[in-house]
PDB file of N, CA and C in Angstrom:
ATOM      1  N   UNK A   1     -34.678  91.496  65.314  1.00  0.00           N
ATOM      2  CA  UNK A   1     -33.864  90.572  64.567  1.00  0.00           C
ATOM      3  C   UNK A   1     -32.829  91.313  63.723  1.00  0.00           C
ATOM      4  N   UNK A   2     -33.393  92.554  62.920  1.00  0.00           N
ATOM      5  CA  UNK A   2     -32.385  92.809  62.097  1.00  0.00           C
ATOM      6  C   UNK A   2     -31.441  93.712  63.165  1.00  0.00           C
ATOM      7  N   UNK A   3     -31.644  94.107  64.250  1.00  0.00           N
ATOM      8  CA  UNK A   3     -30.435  94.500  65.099  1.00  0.00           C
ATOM      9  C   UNK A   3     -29.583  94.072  65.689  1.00  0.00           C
ATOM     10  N   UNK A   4     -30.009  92.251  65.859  1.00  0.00           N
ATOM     11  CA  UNK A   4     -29.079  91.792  65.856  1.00  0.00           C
ATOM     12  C   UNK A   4     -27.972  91.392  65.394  1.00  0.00           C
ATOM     13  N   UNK A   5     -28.707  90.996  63.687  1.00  0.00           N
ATOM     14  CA  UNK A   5     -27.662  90.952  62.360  1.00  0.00           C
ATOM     15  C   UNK A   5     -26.813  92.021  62.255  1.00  0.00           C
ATOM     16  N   UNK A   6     -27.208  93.829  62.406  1.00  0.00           N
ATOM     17  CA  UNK A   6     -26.564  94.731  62.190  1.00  0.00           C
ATOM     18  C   UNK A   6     -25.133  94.942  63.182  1.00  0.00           C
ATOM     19  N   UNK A   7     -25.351  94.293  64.585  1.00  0.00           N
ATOM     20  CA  UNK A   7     -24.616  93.864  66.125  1.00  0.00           C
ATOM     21  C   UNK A   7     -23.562  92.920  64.893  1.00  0.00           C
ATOM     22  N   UNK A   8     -24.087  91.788  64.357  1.00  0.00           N
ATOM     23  CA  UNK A   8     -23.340  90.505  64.131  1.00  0.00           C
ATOM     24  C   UNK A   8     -22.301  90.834  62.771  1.00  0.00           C
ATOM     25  N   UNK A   9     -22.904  91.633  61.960  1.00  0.00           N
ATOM     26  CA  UNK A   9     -22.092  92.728  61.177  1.00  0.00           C
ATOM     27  C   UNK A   9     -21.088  93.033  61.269  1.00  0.00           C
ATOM     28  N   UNK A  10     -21.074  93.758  62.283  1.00  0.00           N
ATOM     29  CA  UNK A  10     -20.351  95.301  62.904  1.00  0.00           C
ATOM     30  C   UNK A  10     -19.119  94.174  63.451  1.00  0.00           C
ATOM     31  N   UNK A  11     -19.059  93.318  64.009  1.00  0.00           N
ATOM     32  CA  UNK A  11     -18.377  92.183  65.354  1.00  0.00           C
ATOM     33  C   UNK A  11     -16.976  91.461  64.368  1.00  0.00           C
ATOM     34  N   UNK A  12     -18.363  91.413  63.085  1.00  0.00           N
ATOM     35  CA  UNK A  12     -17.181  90.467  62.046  1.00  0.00           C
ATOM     36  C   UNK A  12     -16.211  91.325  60.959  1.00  0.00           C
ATOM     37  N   UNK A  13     -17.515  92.916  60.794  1.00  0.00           N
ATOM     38  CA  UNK A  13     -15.900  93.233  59.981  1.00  0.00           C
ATOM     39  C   UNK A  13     -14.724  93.759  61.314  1.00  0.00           C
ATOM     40  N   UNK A  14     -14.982  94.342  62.640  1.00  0.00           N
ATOM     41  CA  UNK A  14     -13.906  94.733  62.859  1.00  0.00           C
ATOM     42  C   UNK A  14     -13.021  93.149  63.015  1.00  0.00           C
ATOM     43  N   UNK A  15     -13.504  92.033  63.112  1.00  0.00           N
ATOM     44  CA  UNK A  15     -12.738  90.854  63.282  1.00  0.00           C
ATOM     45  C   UNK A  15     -11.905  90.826  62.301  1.00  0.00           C
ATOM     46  N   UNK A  16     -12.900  90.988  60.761  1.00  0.00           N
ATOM     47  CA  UNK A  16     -11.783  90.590  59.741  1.00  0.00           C
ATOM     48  C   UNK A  16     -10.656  91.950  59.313  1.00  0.00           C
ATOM     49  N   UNK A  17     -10.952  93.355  59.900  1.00  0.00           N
ATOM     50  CA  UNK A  17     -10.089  93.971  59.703  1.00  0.00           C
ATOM     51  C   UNK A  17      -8.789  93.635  60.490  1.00  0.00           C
ATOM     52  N   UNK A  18      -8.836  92.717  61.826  1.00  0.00           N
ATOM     53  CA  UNK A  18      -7.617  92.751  62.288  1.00  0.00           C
ATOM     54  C   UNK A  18      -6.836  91.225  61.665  1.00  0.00           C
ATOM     55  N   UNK A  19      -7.254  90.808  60.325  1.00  0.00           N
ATOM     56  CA  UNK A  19      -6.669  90.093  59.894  1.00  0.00           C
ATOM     57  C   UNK A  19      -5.422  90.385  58.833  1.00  0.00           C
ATOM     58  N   UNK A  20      -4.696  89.779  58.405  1.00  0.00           N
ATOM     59  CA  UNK A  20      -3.120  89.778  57.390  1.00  0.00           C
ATOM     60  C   UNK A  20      -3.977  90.357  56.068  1.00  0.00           C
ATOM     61  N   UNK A  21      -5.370  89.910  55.676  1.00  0.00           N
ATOM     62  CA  UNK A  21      -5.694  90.448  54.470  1.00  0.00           C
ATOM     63  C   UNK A  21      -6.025  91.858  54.301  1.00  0.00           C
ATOM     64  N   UNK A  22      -6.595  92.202  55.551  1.00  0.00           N
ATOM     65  CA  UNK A  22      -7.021  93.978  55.379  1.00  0.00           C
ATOM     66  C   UNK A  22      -6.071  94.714  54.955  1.00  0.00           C
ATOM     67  N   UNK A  23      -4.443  94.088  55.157  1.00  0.00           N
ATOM     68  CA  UNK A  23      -3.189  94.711  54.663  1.00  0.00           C
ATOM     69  C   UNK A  23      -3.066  94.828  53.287  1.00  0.00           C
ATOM     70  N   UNK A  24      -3.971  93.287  52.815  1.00  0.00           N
ATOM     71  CA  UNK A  24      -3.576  93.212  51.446  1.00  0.00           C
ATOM     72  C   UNK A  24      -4.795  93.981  50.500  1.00  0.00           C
ATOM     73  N   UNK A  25      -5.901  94.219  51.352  1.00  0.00           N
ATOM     74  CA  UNK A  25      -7.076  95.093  51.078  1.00  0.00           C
ATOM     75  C   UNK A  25      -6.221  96.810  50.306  1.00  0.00           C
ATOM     76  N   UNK A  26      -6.027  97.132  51.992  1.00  0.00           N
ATOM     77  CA  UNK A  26      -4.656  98.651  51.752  1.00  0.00           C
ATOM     78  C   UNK A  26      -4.135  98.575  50.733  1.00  0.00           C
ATOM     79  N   UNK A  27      -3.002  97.666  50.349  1.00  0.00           N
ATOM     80  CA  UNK A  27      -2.021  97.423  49.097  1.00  0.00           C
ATOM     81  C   UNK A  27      -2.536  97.632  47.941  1.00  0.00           C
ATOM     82  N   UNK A  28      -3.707  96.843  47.981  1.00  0.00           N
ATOM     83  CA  UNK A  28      -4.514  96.944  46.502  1.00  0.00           C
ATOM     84  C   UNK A  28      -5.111  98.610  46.166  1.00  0.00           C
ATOM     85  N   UNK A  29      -5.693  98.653  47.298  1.00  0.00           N
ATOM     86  CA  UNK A  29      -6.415 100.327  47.269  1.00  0.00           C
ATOM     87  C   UNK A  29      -5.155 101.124  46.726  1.00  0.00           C
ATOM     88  N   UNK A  30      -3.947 101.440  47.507  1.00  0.00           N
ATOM     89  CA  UNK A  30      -2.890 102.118  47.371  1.00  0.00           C
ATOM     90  C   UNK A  30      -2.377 101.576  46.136  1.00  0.00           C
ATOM     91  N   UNK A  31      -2.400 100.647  45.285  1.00  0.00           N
ATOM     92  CA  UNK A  31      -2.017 100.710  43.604  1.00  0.00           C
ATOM     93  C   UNK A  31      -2.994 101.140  42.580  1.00  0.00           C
ATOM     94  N   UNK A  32      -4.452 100.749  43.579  1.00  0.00           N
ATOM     95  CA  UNK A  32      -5.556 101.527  42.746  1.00  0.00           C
ATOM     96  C   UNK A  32      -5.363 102.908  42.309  1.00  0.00           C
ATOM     97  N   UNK A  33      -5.357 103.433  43.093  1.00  0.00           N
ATOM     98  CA  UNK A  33      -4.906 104.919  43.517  1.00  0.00           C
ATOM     99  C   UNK A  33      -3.229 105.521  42.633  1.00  0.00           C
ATOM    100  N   UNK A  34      -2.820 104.893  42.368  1.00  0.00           N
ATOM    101  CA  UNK A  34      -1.279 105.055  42.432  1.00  0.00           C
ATOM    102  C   UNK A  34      -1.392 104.678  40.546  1.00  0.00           C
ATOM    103  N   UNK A  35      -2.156 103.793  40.410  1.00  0.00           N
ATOM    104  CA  UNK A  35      -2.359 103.621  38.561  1.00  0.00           C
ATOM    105  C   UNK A  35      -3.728 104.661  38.038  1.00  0.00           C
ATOM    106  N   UNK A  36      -4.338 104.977  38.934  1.00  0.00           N
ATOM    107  CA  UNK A  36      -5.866 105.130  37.892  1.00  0.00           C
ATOM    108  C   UNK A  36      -6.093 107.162  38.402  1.00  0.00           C
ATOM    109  N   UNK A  37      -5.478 107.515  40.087  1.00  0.00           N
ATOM    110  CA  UNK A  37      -5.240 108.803  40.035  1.00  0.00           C
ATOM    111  C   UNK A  37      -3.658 109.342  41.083  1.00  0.00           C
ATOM    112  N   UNK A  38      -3.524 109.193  39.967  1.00  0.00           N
ATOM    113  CA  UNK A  38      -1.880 109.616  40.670  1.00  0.00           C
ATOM    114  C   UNK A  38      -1.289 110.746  40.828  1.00  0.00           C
ATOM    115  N   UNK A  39      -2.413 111.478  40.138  1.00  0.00           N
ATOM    116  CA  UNK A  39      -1.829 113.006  40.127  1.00  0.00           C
ATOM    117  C   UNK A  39      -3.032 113.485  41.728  1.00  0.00           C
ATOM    118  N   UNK A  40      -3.455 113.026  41.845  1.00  0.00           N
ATOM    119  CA  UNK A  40      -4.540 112.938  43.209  1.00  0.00           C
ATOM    120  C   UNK A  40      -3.481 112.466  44.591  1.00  0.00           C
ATOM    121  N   UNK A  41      -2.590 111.907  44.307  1.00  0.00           N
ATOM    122  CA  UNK A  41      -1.897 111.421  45.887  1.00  0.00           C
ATOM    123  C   UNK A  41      -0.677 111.945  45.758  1.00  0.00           C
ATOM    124  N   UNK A  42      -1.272 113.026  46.943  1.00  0.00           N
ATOM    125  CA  UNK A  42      -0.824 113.904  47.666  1.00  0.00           C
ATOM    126  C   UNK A  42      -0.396 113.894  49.022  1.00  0.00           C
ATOM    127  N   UNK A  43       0.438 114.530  49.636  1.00  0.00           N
ATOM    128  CA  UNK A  43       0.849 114.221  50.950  1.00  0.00           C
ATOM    129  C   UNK A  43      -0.692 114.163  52.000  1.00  0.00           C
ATOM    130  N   UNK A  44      -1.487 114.626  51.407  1.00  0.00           N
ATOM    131  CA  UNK A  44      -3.044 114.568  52.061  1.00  0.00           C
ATOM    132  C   UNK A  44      -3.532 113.151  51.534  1.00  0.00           C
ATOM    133  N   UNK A  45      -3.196 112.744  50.730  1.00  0.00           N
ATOM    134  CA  UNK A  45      -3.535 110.851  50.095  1.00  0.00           C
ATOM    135  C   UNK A  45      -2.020 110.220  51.224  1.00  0.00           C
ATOM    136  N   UNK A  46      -1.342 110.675  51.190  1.00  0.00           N
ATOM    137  CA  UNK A  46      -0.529 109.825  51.517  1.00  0.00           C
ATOM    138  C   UNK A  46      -0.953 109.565  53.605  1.00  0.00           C
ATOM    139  N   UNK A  47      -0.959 110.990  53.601  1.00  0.00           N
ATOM    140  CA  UNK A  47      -1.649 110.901  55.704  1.00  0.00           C
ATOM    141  C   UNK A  47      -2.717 109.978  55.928  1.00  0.00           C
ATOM    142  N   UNK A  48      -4.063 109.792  54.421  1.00  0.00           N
ATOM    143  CA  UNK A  48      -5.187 108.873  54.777  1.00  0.00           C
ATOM    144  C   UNK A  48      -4.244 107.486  54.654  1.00  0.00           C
ATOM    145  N   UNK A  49      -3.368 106.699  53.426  1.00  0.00           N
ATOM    146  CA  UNK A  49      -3.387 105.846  53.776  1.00  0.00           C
ATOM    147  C   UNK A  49      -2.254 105.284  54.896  1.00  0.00           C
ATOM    148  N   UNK A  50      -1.783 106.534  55.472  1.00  0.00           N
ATOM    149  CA  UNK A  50      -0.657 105.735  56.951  1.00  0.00           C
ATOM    150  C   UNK A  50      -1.861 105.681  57.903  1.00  0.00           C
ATOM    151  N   UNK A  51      -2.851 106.442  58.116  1.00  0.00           N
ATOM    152  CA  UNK A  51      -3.862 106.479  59.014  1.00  0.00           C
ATOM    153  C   UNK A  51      -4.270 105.078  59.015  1.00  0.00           C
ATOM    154  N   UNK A  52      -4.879 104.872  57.376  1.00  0.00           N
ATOM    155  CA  UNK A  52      -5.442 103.813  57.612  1.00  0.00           C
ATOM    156  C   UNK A  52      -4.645 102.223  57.888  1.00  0.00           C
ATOM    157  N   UNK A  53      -3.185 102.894  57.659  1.00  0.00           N
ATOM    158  CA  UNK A  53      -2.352 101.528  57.795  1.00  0.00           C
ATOM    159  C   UNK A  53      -2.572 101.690  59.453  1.00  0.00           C
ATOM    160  N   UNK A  54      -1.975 102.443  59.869  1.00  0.00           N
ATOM    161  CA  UNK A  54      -2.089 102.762  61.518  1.00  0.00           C
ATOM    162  C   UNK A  54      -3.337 102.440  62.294  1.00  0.00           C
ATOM    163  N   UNK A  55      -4.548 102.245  61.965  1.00  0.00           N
ATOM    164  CA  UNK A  55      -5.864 101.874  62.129  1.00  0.00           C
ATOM    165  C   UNK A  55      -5.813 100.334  62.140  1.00  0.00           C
ATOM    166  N   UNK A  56      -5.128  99.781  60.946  1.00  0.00           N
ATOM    167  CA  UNK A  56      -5.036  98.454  60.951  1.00  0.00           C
ATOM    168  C   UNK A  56      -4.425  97.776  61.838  1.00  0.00           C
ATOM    169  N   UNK A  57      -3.029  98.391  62.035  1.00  0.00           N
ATOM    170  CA  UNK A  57      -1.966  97.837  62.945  1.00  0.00           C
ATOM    171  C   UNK A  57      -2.766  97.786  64.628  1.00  0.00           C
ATOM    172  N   UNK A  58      -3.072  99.205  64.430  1.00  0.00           N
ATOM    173  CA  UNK A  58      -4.075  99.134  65.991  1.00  0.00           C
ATOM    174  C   UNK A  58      -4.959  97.955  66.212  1.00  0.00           C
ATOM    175  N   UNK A  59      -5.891  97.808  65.205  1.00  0.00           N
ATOM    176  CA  UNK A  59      -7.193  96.866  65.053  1.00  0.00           C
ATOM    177  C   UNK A  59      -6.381  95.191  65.556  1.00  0.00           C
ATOM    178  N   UNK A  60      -5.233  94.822  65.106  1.00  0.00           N
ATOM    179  CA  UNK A  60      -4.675  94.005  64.926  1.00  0.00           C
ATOM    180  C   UNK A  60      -3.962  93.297  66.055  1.00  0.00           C
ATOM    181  N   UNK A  61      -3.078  94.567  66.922  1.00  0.00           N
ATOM    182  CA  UNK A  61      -2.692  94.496  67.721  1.00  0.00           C
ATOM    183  C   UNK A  61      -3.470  93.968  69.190  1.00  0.00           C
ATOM    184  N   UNK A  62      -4.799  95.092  68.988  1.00  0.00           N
ATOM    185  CA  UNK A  62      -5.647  94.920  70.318  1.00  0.00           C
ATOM    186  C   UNK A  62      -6.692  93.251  69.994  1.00  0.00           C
ATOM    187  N   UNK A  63      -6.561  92.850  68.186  1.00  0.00           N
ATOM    188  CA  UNK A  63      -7.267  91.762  68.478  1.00  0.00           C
ATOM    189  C   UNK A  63      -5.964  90.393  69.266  1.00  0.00           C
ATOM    190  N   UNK A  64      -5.153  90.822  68.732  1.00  0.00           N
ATOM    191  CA  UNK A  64      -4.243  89.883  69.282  1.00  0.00           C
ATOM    192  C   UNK A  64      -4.280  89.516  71.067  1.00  0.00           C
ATOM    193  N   UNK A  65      -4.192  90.941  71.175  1.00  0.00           N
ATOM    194  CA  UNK A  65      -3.971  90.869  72.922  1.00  0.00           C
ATOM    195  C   UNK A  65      -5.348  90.581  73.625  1.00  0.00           C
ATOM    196  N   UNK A  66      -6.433  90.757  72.898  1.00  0.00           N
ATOM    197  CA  UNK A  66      -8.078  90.240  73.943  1.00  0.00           C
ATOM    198  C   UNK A  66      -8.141  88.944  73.367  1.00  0.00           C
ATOM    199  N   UNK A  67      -7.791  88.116  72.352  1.00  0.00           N
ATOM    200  CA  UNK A  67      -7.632  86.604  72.077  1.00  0.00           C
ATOM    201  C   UNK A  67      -6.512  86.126  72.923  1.00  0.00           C
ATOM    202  N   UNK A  68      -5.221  86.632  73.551  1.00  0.00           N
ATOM    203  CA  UNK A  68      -4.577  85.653  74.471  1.00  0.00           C
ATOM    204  C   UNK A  68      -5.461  85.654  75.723  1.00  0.00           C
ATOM    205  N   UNK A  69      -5.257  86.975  75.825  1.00  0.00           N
ATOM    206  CA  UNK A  69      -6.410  87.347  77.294  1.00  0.00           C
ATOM    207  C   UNK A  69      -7.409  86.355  77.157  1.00  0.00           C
ATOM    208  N   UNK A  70      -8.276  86.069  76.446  1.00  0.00           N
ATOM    209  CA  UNK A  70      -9.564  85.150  76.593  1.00  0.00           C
ATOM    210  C   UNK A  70      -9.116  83.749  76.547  1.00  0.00           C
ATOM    211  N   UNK A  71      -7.631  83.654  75.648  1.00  0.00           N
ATOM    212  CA  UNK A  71      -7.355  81.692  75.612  1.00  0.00           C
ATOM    213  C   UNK A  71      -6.722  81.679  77.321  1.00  0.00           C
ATOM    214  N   UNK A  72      -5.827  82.899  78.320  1.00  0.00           N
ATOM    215  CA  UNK A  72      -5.485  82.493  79.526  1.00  0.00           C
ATOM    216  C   UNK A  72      -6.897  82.715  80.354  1.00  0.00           C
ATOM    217  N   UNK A  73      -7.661  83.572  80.438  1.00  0.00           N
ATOM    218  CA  UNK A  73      -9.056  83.728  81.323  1.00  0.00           C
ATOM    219  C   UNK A  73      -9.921  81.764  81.046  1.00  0.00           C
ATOM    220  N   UNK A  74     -10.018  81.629  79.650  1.00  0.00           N
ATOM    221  CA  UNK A  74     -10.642  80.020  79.546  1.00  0.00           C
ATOM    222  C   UNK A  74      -9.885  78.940  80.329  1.00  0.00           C
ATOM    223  N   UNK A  75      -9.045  79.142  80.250  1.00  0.00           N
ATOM    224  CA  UNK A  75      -7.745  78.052  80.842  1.00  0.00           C
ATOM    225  C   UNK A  75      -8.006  78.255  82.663  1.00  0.00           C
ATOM    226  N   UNK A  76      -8.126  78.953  82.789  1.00  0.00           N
ATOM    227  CA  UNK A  76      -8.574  79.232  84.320  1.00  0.00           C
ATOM    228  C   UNK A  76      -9.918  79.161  84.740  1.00  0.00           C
ATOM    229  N   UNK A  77     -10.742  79.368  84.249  1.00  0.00           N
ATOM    230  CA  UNK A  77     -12.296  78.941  84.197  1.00  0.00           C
ATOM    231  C   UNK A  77     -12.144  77.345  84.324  1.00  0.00           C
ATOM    232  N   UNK A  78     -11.375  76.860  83.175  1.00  0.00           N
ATOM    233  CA  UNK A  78     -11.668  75.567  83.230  1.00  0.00           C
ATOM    234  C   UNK A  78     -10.937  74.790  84.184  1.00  0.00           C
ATOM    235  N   UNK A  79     -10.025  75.183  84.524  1.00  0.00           N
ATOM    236  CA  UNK A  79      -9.035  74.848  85.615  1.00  0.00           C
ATOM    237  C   UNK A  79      -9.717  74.686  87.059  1.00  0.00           C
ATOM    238  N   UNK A  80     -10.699  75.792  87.680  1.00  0.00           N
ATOM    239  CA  UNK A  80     -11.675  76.028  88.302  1.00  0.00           C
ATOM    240  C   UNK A  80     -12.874  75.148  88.632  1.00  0.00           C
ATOM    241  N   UNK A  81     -12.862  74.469  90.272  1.00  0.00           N
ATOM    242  CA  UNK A  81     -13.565  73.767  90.275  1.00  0.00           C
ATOM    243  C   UNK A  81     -15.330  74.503  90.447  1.00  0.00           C
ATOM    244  N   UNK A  82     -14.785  75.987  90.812  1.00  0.00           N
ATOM    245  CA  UNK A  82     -15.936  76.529  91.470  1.00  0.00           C
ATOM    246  C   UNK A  82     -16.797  77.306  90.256  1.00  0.00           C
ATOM    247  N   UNK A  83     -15.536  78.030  89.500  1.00  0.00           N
ATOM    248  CA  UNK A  83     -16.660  78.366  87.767  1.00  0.00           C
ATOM    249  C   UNK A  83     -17.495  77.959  87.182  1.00  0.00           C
ATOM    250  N   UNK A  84     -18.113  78.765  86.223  1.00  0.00           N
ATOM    251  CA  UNK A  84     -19.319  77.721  85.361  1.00  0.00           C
ATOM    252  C   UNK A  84     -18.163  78.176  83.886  1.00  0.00           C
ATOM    253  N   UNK A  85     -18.179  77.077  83.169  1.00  0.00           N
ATOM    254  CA  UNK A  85     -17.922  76.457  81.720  1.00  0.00           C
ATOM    255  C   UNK A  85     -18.711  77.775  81.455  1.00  0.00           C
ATOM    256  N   UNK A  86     -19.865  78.012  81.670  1.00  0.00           N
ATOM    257  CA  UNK A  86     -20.891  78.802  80.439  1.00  0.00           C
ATOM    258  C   UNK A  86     -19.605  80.187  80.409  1.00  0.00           C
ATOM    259  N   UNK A  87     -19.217  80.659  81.130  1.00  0.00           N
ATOM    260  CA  UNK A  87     -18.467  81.867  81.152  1.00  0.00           C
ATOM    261  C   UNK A  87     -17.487  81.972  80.303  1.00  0.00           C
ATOM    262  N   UNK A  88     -16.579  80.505  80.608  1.00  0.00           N
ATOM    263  CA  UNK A  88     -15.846  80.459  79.262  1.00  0.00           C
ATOM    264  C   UNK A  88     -15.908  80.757  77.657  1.00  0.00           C
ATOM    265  N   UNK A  89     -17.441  80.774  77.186  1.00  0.00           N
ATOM    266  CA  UNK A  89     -17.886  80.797  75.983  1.00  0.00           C
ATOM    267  C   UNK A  89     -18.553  81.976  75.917  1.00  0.00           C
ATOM    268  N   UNK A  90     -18.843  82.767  76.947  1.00  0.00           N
ATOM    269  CA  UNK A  90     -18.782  83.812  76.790  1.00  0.00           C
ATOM    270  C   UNK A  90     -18.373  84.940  75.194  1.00  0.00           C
ATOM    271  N   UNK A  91     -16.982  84.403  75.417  1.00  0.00           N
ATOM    272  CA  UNK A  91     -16.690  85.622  73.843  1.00  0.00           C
ATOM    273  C   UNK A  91     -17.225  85.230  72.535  1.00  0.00           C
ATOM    274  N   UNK A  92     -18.114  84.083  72.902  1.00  0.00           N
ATOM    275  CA  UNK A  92     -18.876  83.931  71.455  1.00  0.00           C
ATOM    276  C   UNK A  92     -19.958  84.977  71.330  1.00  0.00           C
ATOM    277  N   UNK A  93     -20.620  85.564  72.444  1.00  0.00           N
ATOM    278  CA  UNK A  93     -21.853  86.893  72.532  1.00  0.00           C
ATOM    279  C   UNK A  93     -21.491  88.302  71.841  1.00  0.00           C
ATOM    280  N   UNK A  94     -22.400  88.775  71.547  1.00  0.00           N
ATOM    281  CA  UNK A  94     -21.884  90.069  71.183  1.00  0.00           C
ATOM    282  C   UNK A  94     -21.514  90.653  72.758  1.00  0.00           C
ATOM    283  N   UNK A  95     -21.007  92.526  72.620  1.00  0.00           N
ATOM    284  CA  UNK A  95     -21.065  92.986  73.752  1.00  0.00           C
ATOM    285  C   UNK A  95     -21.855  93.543  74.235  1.00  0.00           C
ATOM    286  N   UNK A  96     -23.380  93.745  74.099  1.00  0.00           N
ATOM    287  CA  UNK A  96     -24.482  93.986  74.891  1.00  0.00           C
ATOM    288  C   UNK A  96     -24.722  93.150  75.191  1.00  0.00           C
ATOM    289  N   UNK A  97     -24.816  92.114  75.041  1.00  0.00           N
ATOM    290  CA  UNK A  97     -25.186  90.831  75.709  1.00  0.00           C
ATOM    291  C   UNK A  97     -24.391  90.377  77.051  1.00  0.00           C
ATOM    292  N   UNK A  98     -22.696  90.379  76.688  1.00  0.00           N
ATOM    293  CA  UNK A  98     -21.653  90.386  77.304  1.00  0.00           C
ATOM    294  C   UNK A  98     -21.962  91.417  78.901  1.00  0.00           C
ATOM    295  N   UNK A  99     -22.473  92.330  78.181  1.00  0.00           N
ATOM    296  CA  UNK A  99     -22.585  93.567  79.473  1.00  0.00           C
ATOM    297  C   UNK A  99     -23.885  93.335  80.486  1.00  0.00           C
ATOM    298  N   UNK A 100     -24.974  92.592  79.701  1.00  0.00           N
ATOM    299  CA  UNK A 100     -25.840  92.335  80.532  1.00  0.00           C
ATOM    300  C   UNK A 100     -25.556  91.051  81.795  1.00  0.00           C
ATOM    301  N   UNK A 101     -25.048  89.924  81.117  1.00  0.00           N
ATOM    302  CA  UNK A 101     -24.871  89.429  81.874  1.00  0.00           C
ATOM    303  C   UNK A 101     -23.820  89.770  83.224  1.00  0.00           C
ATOM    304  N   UNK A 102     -22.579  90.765  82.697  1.00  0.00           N
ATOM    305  CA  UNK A 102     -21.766  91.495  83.646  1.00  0.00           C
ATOM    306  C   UNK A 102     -22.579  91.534  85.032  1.00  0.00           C
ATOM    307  N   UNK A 103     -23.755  92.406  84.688  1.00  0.00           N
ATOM    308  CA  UNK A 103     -24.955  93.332  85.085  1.00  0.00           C
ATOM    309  C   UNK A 103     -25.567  92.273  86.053  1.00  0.00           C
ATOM    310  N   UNK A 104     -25.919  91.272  85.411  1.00  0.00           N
ATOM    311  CA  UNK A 104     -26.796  90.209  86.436  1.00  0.00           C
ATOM    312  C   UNK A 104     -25.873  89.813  87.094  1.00  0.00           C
ATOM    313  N   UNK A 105     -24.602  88.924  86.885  1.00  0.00           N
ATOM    314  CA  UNK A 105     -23.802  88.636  87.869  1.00  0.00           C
ATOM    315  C   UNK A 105     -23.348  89.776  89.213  1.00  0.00           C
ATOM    316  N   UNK A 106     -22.960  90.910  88.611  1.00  0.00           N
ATOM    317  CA  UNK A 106     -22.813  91.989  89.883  1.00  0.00           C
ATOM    318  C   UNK A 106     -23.828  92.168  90.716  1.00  0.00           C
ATOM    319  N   UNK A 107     -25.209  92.034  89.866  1.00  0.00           N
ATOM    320  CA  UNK A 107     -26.221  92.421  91.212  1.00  0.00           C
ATOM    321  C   UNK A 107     -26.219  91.013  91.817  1.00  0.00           C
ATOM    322  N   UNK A 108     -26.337  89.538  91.284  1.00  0.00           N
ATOM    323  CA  UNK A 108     -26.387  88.410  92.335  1.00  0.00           C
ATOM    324  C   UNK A 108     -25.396  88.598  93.420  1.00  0.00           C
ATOM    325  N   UNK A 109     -23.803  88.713  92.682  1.00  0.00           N
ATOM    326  CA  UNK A 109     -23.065  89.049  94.086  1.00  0.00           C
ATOM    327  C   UNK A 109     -22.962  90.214  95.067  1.00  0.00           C
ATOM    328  N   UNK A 110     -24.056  91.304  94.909  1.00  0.00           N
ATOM    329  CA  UNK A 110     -23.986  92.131  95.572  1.00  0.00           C
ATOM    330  C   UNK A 110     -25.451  91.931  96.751  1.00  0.00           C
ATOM    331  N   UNK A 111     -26.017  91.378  95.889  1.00  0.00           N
ATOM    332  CA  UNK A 111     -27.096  90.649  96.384  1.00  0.00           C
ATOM    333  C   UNK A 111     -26.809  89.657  97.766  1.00  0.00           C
ATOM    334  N   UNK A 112     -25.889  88.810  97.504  1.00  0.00           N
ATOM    335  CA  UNK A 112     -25.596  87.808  98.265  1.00  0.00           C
ATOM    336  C   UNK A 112     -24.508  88.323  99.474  1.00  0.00           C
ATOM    337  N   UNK A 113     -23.784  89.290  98.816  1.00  0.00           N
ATOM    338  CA  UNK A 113     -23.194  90.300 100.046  1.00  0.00           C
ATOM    339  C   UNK A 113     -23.669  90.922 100.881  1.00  0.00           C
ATOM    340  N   UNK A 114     -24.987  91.283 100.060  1.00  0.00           N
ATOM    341  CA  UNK A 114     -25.814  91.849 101.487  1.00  0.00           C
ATOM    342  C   UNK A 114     -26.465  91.188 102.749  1.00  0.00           C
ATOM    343  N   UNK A 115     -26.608  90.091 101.932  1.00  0.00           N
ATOM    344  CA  UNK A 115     -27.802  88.914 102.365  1.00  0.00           C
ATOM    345  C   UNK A 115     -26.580  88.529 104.011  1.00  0.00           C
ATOM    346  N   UNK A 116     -25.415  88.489 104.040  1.00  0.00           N
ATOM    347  CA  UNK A 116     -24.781  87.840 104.630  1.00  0.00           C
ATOM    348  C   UNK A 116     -24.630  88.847 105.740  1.00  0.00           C
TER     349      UNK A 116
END
C-alpha cells in the first residue's frame, strides 16, 4: 500500500511541476535568495537557478505534448469500433501498471499470432 502512495506521490509532483505555478515557486525562491543571501548568488547560484528554470520548461513542455498525444490516441479509441474504452483511461494508472498491461496485451497478441 504505502508503495503505491509513494508511485501516486512521485506522478503528482512531477504533474504539478509542469504547471504555470512551479514558475512562480522559482520566482519566489530566486527573491528568497536575492533578499536574505545575496552575497551567496553567484554565477554558480545563478547556473542552479537557469537549470532549474530549464528543468521546468522541459517538465512542461513534454507534459504538454503526452496530454495532446493522449486527448488524439482517446479520440481514436473512441472513434473505433473494434477498441476497448478501458484503454482509453488508461492514463489514469500509474506506469508500472501501464507497462504491465503493455505486457499482457503483447503476449495475447503474440499468442494469437501463433495460434493462427
Amino acid at each position: 500500500m504505502a508503495k503505491f502512495e509513494i508511485r501516486e506521490t512521485l506522478t503528482n509532483i512531477g504533474t504539478l511541476t509542469a504547471r504555470p505555478s512551479a514558475f512562480l515557486v522559482l520566482a519566489g525562491f530566486t527573491a528568497a535568495w536575492l533578499v536574505f543571501e545575496r552575497e551567496t548568488l553567484d554565477w554558480r547560484g545563478i547556473a542552479t537557478l537557469a537549470t532549474w528554470a530549464m528543468t521546468l520548461l522541459i517538465q512542461r513542455a513534454e507534459h504538454r505534448d503526452t496530454q495532446a498525444l493522449q486527448a488524439k490516441l482517446d479520440e481514436l479509441i473512441k472513434s473505433s469500433r473494434t477498441a476497448s474504452d478501458a484503454v482509453a483511461e488508461i492514463d489514469d494508472k500509474e506506469p508500472e501498471e501501464i507497462e504491465k498491461l503493455r505486457d499482457n496485451r503483447r503476449n495475447i497478441s503474440e499468442r494469437s499470432r501463433l495460434d493462427t
